[in-house]
C-alpha atoms as a PDB file:
ATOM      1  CA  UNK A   1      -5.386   0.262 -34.720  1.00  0.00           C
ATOM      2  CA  UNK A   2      -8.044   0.070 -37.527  1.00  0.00           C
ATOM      3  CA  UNK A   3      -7.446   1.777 -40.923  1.00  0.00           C
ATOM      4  CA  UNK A   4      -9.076   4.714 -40.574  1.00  0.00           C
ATOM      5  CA  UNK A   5      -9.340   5.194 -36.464  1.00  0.00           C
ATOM      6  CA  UNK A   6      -7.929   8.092 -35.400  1.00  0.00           C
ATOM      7  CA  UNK A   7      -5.267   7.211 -32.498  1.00  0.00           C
ATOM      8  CA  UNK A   8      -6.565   8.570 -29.317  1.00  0.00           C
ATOM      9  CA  UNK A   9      -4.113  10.911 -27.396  1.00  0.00           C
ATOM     10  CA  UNK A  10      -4.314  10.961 -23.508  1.00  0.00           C
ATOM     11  CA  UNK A  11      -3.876  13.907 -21.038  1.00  0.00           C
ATOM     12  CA  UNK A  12      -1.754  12.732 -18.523  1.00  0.00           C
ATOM     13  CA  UNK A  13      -3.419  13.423 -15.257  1.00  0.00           C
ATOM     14  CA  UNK A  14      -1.754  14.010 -11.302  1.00  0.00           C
ATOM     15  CA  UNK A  15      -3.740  13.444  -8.945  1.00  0.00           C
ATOM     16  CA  UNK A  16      -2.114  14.995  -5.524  1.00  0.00           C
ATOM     17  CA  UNK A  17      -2.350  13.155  -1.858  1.00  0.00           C
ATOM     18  CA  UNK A  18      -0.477  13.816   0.787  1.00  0.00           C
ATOM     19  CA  UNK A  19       0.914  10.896   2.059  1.00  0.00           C
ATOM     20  CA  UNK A  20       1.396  11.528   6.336  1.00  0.00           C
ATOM     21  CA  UNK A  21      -2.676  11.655   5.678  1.00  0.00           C
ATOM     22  CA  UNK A  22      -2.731   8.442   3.611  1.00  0.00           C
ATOM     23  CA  UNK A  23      -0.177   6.189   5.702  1.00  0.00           C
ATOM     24  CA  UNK A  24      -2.889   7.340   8.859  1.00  0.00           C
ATOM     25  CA  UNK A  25      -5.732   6.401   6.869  1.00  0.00           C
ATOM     26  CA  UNK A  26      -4.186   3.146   6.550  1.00  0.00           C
ATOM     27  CA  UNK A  27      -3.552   2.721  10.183  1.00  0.00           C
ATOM     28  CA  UNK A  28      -6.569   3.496  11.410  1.00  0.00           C
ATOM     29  CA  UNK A  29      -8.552   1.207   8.560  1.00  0.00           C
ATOM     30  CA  UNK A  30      -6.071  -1.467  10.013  1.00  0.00           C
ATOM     31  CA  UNK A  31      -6.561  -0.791  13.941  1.00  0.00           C
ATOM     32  CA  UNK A  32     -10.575  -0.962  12.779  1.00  0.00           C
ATOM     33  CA  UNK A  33      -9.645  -4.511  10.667  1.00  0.00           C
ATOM     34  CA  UNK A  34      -8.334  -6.341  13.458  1.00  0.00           C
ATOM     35  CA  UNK A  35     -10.310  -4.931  16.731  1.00  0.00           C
ATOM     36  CA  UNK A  36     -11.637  -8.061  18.157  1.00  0.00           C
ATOM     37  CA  UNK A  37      -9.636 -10.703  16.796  1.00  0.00           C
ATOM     38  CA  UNK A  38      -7.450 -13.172  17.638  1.00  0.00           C
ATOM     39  CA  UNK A  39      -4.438 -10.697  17.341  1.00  0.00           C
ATOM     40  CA  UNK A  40      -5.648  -6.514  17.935  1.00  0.00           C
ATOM     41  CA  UNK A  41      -3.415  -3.809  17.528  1.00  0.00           C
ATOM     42  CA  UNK A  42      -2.940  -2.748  21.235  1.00  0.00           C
ATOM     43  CA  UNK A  43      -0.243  -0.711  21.183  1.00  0.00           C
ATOM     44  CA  UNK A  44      -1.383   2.512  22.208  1.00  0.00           C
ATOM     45  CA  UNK A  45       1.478   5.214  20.618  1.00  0.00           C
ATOM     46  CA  UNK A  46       0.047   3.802  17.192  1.00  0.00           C
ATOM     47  CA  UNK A  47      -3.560   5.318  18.194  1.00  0.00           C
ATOM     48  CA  UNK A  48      -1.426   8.176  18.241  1.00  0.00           C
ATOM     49  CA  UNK A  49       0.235   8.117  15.687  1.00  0.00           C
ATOM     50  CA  UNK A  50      -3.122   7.348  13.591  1.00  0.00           C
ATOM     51  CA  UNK A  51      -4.006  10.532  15.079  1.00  0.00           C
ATOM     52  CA  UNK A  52      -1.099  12.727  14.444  1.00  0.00           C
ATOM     53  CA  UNK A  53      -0.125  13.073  17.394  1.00  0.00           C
ATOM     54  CA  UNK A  54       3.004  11.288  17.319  1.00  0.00           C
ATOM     55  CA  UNK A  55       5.595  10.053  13.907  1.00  0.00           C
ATOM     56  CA  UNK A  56       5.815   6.911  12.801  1.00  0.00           C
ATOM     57  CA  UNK A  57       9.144   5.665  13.590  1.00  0.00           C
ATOM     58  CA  UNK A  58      12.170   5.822  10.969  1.00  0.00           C
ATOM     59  CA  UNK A  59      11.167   2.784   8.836  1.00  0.00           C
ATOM     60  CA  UNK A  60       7.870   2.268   9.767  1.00  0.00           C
ATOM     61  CA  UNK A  61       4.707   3.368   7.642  1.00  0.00           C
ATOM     62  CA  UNK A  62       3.369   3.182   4.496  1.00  0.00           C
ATOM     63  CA  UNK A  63       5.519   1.515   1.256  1.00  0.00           C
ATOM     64  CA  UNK A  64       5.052   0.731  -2.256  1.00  0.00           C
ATOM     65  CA  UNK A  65       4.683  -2.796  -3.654  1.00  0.00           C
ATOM     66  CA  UNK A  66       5.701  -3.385  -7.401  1.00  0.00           C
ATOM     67  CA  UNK A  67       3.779  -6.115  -8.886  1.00  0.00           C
ATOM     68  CA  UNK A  68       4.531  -6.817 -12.856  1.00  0.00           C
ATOM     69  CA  UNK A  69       1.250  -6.046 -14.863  1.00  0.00           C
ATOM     70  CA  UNK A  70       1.081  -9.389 -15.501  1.00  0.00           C
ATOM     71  CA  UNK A  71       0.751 -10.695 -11.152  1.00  0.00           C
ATOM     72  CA  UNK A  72      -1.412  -8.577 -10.608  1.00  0.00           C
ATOM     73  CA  UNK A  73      -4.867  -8.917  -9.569  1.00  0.00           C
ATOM     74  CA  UNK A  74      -7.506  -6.951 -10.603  1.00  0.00           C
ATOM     75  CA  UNK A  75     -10.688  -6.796  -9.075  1.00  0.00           C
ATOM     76  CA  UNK A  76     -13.383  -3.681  -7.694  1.00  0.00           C
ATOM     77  CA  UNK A  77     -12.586  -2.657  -3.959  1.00  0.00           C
ATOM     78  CA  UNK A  78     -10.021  -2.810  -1.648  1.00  0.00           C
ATOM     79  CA  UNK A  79      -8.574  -5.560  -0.110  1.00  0.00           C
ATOM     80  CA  UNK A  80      -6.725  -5.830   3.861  1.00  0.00           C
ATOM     81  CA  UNK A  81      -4.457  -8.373   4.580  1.00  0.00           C
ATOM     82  CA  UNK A  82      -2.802  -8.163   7.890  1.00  0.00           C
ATOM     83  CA  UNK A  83       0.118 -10.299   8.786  1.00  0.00           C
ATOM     84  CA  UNK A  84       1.379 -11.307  12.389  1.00  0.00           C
ATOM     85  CA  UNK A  85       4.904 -12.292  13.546  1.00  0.00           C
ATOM     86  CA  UNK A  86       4.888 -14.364  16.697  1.00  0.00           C
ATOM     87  CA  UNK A  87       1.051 -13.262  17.551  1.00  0.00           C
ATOM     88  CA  UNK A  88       1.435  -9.547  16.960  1.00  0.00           C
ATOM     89  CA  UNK A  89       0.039  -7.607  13.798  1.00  0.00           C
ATOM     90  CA  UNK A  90       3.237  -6.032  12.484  1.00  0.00           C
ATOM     91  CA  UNK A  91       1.475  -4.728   8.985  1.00  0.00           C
ATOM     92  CA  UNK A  92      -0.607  -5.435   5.971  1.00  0.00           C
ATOM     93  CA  UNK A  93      -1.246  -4.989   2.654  1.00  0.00           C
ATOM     94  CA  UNK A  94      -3.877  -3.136   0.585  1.00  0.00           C
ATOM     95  CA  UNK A  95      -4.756  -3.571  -2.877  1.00  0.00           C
ATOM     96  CA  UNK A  96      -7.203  -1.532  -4.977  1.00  0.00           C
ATOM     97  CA  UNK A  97      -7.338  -2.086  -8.333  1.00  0.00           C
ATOM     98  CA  UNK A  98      -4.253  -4.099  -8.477  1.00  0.00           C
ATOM     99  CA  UNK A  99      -2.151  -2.492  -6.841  1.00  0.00           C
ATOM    100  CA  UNK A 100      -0.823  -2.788  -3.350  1.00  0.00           C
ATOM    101  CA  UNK A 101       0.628  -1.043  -0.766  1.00  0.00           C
ATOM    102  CA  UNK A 102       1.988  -2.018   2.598  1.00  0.00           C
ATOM    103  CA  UNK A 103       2.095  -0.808   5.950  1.00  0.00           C
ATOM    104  CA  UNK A 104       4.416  -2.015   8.009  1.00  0.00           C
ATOM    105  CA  UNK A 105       4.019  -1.147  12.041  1.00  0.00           C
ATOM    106  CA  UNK A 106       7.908  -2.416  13.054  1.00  0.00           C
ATOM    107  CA  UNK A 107      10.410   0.486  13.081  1.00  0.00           C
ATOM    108  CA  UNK A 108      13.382  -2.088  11.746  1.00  0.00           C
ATOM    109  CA  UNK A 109      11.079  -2.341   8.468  1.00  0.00           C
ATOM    110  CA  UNK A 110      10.271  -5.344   6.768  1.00  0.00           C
ATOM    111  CA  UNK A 111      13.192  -7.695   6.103  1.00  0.00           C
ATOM    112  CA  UNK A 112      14.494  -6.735   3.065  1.00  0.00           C
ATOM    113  CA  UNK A 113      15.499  -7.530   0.149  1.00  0.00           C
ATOM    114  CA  UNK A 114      12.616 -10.418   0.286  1.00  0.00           C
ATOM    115  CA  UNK A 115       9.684 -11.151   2.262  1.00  0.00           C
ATOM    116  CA  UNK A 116       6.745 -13.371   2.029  1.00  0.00           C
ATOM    117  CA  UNK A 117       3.132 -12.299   3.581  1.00  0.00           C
ATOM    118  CA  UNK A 118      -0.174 -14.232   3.115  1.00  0.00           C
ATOM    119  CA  UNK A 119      -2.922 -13.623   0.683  1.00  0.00           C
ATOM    120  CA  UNK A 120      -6.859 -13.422   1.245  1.00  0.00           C
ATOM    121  CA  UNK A 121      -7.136 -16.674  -0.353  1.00  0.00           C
ATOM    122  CA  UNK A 122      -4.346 -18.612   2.111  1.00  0.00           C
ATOM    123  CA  UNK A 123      -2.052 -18.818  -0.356  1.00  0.00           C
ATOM    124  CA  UNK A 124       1.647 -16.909   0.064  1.00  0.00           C
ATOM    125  CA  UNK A 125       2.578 -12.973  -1.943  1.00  0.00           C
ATOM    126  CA  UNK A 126       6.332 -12.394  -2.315  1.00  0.00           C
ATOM    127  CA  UNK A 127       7.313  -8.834  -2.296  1.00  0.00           C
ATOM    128  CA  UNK A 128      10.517  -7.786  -3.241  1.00  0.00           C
ATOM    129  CA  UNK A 129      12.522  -4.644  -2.426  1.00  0.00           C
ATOM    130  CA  UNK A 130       9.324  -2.839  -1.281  1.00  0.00           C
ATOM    131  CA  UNK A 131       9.647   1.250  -1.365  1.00  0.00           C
ATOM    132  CA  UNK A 132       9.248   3.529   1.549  1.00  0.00           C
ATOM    133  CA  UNK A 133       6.887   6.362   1.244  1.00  0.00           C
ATOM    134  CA  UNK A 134       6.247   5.847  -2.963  1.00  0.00           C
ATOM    135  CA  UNK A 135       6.520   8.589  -4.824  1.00  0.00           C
ATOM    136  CA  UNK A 136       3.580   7.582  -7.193  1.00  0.00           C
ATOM    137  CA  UNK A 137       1.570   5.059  -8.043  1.00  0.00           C
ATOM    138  CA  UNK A 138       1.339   5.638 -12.496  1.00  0.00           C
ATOM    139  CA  UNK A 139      -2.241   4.146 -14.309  1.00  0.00           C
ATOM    140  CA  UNK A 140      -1.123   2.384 -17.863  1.00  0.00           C
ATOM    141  CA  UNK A 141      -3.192   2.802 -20.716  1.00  0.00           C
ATOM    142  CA  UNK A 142      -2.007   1.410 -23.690  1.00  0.00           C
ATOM    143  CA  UNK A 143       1.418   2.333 -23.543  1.00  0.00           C
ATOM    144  CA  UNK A 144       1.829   5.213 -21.965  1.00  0.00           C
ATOM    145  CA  UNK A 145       0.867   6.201 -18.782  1.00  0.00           C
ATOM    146  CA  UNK A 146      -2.480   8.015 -18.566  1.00  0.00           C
ATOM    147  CA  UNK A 147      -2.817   9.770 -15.247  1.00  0.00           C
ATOM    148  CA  UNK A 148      -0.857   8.961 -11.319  1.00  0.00           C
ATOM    149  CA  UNK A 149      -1.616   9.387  -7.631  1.00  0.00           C
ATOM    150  CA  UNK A 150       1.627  11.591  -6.442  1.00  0.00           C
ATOM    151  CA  UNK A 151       2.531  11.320  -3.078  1.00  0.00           C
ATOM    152  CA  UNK A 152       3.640  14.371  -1.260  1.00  0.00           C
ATOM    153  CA  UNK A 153       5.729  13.492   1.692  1.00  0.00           C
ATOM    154  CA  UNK A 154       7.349  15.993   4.064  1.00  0.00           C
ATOM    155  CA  UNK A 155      11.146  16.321   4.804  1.00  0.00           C
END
């Protein structure tokens, strides 16, 4: 800080979504991302579960990634990167603003505490301990946090 600036004080801002809605959202962009390719999403009880219909199963759905400020990849948009195991799509990862999330389709969950998926550029992400259903996802400015998406799951 300059002699003479004043230091600027942040409100710290939530920003509510519920996140049965979100992990659907997901679903359905990722049904959409891989209709006609070499490996669709065909399984129909995840149409309905993109359409409320029907729950995910226990461990399935939407988790957190933690990246260190440092890994992470910044960039405009959002990103999809789906990942098969033996030919079928069992999830993939979005990032906005550098920070991802990851959907996993597989009702075991992804194979914790360590598991490797691809990148949009070929090369290989680790993610480690990945968290089901995130509580928030917290914006850094300076060093304090400035606003957050909150989560709102059910029980």
């Amino acid at each position: 800080m300059r002699v003479g600036q004043e230091r600027k004080r942040w409100t710290f801002i939530k920003f509510p979504i519920d996140g049965p809605q979100i992990e659907r959202w997901f679903l359905k962009t990722l049904i959409n991302a891989t209709y006609q390719t070499d490996s669709p999403i065909e399984d129909s009880s995840l149409v309905e579960i993109a359409f409320g219909r029907k729950p995910f199963e226990p461990n399935a759905g939407l988790y957190g990634v933690y990246d260190p400020p440092e890994k992470r990849q910044l960039f405009d948009g959002i990103s999809v990167s789906s990942f098969t195991v033996r030919g079928r799509v069992v999830g993939a990862t979005f990032s906005f603003l550098g920070f991802r999330l990851l959907l996993y389709l597989d009702k075991r969950g992804p194979e914790l505490p360590f598991m490797e998926v691809g990148t949009e550029d070929g090369g290989i992400s680790e993610i480690i301990e990945p968290t089901y259903h995130p509580l928030q996802i917290g914006y850094q400015v300076g060093k304090g946090t400035s606003h957050a998406v909150v989560f709102q799951w059910r029980t």
